[in-house]
Protein backbone atom coordinates (compact mmCIF):
# COMPACT_ATOMS: atom_id res chain seq x y z
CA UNK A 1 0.00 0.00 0.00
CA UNK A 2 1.57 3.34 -1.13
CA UNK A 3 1.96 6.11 1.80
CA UNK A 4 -0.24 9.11 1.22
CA UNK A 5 2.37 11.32 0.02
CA UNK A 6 3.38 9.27 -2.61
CA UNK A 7 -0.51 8.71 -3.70
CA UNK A 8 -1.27 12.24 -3.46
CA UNK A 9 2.28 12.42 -6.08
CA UNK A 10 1.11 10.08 -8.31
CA UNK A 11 -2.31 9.48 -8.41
CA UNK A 12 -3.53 12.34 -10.00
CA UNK A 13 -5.95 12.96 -7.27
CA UNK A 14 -6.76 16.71 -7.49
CA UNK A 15 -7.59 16.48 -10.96
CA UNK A 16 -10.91 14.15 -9.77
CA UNK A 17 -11.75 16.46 -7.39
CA UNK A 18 -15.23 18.47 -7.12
CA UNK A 19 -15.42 22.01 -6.43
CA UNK A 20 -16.38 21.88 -2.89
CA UNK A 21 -16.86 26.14 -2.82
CA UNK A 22 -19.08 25.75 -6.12
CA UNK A 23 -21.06 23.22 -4.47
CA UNK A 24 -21.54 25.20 -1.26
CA UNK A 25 -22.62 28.04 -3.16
CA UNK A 26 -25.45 26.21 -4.23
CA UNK A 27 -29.21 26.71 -2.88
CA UNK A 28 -29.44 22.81 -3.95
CA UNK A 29 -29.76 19.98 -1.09
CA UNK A 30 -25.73 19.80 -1.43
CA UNK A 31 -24.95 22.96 -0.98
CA UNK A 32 -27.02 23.64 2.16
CA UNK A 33 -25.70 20.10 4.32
CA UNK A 34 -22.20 21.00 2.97
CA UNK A 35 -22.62 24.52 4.20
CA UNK A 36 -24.20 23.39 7.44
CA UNK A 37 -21.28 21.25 8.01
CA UNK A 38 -18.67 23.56 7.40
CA UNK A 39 -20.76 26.07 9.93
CA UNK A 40 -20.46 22.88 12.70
CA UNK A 41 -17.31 22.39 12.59
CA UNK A 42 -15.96 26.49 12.48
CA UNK A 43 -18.33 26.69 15.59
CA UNK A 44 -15.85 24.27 17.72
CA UNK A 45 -12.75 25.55 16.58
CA UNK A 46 -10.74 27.12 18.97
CA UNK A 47 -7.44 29.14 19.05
CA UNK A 48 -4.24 28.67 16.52
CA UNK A 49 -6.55 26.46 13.99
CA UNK A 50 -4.75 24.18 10.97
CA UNK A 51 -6.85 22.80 8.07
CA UNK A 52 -5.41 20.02 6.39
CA UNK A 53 -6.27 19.43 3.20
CA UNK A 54 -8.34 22.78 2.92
CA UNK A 55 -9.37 22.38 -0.79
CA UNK A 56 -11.02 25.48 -1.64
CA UNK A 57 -13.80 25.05 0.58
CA UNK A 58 -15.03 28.02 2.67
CA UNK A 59 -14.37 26.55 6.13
CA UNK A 60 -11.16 28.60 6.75
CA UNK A 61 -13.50 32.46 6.17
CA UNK A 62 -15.59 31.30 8.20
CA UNK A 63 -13.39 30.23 11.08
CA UNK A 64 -11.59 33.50 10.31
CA UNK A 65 -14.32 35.85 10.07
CA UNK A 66 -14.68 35.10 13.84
CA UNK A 67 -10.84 36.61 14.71
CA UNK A 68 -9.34 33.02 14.67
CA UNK A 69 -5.95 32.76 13.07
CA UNK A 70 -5.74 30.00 10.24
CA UNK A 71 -3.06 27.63 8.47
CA UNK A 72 -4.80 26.16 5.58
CA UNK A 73 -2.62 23.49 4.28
CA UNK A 74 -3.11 21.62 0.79
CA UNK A 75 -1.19 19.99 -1.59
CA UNK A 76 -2.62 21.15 -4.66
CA UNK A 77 -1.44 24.76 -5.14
CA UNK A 78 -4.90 25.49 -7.43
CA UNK A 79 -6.99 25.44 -4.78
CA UNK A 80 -5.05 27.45 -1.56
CA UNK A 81 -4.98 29.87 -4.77
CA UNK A 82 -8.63 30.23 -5.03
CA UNK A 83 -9.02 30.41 -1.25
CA UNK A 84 -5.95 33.24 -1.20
CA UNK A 85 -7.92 34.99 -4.25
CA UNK A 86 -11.29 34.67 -2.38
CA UNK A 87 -9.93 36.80 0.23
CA UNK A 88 -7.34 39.20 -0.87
CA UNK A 89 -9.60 42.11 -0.17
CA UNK A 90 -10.53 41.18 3.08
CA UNK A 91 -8.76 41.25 6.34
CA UNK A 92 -8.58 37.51 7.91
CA UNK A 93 -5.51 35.92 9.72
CA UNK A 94 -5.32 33.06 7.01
CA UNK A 95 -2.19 31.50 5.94
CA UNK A 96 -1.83 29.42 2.93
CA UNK A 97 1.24 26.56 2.80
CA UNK A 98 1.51 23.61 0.16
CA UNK A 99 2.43 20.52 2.04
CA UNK A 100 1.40 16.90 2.60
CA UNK A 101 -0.40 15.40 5.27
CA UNK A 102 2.67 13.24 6.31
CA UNK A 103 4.95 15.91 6.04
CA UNK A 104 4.12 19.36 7.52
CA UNK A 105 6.47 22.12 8.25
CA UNK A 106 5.40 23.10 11.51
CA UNK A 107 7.32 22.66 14.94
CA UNK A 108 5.38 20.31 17.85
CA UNK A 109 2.37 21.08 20.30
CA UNK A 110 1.59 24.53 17.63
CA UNK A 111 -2.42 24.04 16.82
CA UNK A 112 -5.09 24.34 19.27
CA UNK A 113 -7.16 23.03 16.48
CA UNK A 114 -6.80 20.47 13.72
CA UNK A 115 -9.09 19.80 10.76
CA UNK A 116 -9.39 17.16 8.44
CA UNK A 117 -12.67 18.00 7.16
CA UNK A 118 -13.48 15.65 4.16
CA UNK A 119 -10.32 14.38 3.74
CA UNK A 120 -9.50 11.28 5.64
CA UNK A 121 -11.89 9.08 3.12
CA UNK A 122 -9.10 10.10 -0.02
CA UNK A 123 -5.97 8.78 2.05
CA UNK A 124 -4.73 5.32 1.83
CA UNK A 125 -3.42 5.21 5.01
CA UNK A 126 -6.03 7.78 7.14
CA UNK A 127 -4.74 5.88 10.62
CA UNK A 128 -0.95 7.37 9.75
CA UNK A 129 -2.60 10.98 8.72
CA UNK A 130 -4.38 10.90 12.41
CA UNK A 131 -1.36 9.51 14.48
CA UNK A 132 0.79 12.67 12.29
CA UNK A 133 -1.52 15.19 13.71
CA UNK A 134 -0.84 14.51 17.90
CA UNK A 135 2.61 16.00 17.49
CA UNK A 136 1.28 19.22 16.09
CA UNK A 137 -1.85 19.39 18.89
CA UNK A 138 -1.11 21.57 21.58
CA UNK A 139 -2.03 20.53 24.96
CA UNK A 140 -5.47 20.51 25.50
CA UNK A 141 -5.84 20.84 22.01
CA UNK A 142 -8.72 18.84 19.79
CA UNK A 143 -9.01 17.32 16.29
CA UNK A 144 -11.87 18.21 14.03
CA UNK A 145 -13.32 15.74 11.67
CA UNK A 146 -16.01 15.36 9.03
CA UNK A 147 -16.08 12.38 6.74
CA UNK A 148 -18.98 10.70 4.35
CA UNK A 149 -20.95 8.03 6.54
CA UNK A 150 -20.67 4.57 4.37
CA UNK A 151 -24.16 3.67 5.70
CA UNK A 152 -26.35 6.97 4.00
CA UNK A 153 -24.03 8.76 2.05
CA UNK A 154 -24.53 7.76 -1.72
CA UNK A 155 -21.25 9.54 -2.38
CA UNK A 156 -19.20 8.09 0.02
CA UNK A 157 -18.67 4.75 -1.89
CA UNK A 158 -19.85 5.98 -5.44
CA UNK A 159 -17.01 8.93 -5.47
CA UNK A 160 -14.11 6.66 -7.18
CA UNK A 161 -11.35 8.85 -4.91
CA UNK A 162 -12.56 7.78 -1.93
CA UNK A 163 -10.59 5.35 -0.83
CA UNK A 164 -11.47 4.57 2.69
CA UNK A 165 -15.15 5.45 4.09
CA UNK A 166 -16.01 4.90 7.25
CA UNK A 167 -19.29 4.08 9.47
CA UNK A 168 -20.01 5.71 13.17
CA UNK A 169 -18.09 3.06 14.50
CA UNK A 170 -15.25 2.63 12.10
CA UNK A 171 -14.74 5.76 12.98
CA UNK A 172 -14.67 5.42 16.30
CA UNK A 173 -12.95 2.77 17.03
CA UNK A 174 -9.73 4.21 14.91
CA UNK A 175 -10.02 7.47 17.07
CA UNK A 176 -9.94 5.36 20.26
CA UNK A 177 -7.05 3.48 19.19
CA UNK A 178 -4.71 6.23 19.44
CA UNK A 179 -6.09 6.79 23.23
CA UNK A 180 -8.78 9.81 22.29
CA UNK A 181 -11.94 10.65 23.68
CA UNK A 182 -14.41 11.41 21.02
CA UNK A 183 -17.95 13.14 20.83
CA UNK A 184 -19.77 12.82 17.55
CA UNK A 185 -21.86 16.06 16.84
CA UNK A 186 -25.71 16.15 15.66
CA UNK A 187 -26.06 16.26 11.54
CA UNK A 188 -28.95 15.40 9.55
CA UNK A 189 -30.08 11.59 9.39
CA UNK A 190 -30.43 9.41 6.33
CA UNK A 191 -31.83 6.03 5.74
CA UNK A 192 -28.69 3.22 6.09
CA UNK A 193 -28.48 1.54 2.70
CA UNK A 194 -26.45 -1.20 1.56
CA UNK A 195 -23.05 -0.05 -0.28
CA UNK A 196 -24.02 -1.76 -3.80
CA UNK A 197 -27.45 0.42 -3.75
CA UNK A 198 -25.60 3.69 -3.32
CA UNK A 199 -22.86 2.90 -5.80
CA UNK A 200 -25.73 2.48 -7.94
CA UNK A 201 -27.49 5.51 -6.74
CA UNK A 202 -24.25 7.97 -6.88
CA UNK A 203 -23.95 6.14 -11.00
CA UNK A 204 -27.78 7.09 -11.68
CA UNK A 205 -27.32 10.55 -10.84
CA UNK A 206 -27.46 10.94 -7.28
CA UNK A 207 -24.61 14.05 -7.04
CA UNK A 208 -25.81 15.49 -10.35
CA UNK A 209 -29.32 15.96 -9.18
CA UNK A 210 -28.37 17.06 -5.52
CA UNK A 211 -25.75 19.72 -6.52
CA UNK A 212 -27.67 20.96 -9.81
CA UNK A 213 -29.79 24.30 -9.70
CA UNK A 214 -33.14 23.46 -11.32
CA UNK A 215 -35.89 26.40 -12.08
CA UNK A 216 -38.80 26.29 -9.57
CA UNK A 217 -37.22 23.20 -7.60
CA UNK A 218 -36.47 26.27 -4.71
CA UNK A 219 -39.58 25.19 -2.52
CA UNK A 220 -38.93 21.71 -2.89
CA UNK A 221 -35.40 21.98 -2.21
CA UNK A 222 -36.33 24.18 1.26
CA UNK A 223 -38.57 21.48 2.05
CA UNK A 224 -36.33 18.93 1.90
CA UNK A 225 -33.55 20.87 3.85
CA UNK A 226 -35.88 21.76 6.52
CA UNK A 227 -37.05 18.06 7.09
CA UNK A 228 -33.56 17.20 7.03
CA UNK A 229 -32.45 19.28 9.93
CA UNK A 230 -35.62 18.38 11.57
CA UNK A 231 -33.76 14.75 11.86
CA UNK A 232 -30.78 16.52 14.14
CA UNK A 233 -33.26 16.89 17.21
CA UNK A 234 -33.37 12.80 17.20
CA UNK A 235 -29.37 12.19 16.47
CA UNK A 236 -28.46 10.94 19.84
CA UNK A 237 -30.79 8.05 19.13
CA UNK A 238 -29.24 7.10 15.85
CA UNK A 239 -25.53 8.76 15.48
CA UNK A 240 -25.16 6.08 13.11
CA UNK A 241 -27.12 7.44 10.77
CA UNK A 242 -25.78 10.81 10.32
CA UNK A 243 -25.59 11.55 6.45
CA UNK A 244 -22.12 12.67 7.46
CA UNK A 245 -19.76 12.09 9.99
CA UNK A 246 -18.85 14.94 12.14
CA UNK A 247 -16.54 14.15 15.75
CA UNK A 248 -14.54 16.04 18.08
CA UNK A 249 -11.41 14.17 19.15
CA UNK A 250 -9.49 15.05 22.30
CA UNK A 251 -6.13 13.03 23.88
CA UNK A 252 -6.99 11.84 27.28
CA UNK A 253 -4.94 12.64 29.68
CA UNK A 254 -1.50 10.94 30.80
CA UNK A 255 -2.51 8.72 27.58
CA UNK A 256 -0.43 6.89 25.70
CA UNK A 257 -1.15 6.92 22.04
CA UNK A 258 -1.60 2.81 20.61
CA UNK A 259 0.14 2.81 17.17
């Protein structure tokens, strides 16, 4: 199994990627649970915040906008260019460096807050990328991650880049294994479907229909969104089921990280 710098090399990854601030942008379905994500996670960040693997998303002006200083860290120089470009009249404490996961340039204990929002699902080796992060937490520090849930997420085994997706307690149980407490945080629930249904749900259209603006689909599309959120005041009785995965990971203390 190649490490995830050398698939990130060779792989030609960014060149499969989506446009994750044109889909936000969107009043579609997409747009508004990628948007309410990005608003989850920016409202737990705390302190000196990294973002690896930033894309061009809009999570880093909107942890910004709120006086937090940012590192967003990619390694596809296209997109920290459309972030810098974004907001090169405007006066946030974002940094932009071009690195790798598995080799950052930044001394120990820096980061009050790391992110790997939508990111750990294109690595071959996400358990490495997560044990790589603890030397840059500082103490007390927490790690911040979002990730499609294989049980309701028709694009989390249909996208062909995603190379590892994860349930509620897939997820969990790799967090605990490096010795971290972890809370999972209310998102909107979807019905669990077998992988081979959303592959073919994700082929028949699935993202095109959910990130494409259609005339007079606006009501429909609020509708839908609404009932959706509705499903967030029942989450601690199905976590499992979140559409995606969104968890706050902590080290306990005096722990000793299992590699």
């Amino acid at each position: 199994m190649p490490s995830n710098l050398e698939y990130l090399r060779n792989s030609g990854f960014h060149e499969s990627q989506v446009s994750h601030a044109r889909t936000v942008r969107g009043r579609h379905l997409m747009g508004r649970l990628q948007l309410l994500r990005l608003r989850i996670l920016a409202s737990i960040a705390k302190g000196r915040v990294l973002d690896v693997g930033s894309g061009d998303s809009y999570l880093d002006e909107i942890i910004a906008s709120s006086g937090l200083e940012v590192v967003a860290v990619d390694f596809v120089t296209a997109f920290l260019h459309e972030i810098r470009m974004r907001n090169k009249s405007k006066d946030f404490k974002i940094a932009y460096v071009r690195a790798c996961v598995e080799a950052l340039p930044f001394r120990n204990a820096t980061f009050d807050t790391i992110i790997m929002a939508e990111l750990i699902e294109h690595l071959p080796r996400p358990d490495k990328a997560i044990f790589g992060m603890m030397d840059y937490l500082a103490k007390n520090g927490h790690v911040l991650i979002s990730t499609p849930n294989r049980l309701t997420n028709p694009t989390g085994v249909g996208t062909p880049s995603h190379l590892n997706v994860f349930t509620y307690w897939s997820l969990y149980k790799l967090l605990e294994r490096f010795s971290m407490n972890v809370r999972f945080k209310p998102y909107p629930l979807f019905p669990a479907l077998p992988a081979s249904l959303h592959r073919l749900l994700y082929r028949v259209g699935f993202r095109k229909y959910a990130v494409t603006e259609v005339k007079h689909r606006g009501v429909l599309e609020t509708l839908l969104y609404k009932v959706t959120k509705v499903t967030m005041h029942i989450f601690p009785l199905a976590p499992f089921l979140a559409f995606s995965l969104i968890c706050e990971a902590w080290l306990s203390e005096g722990a000793r990280i299992k590699k």
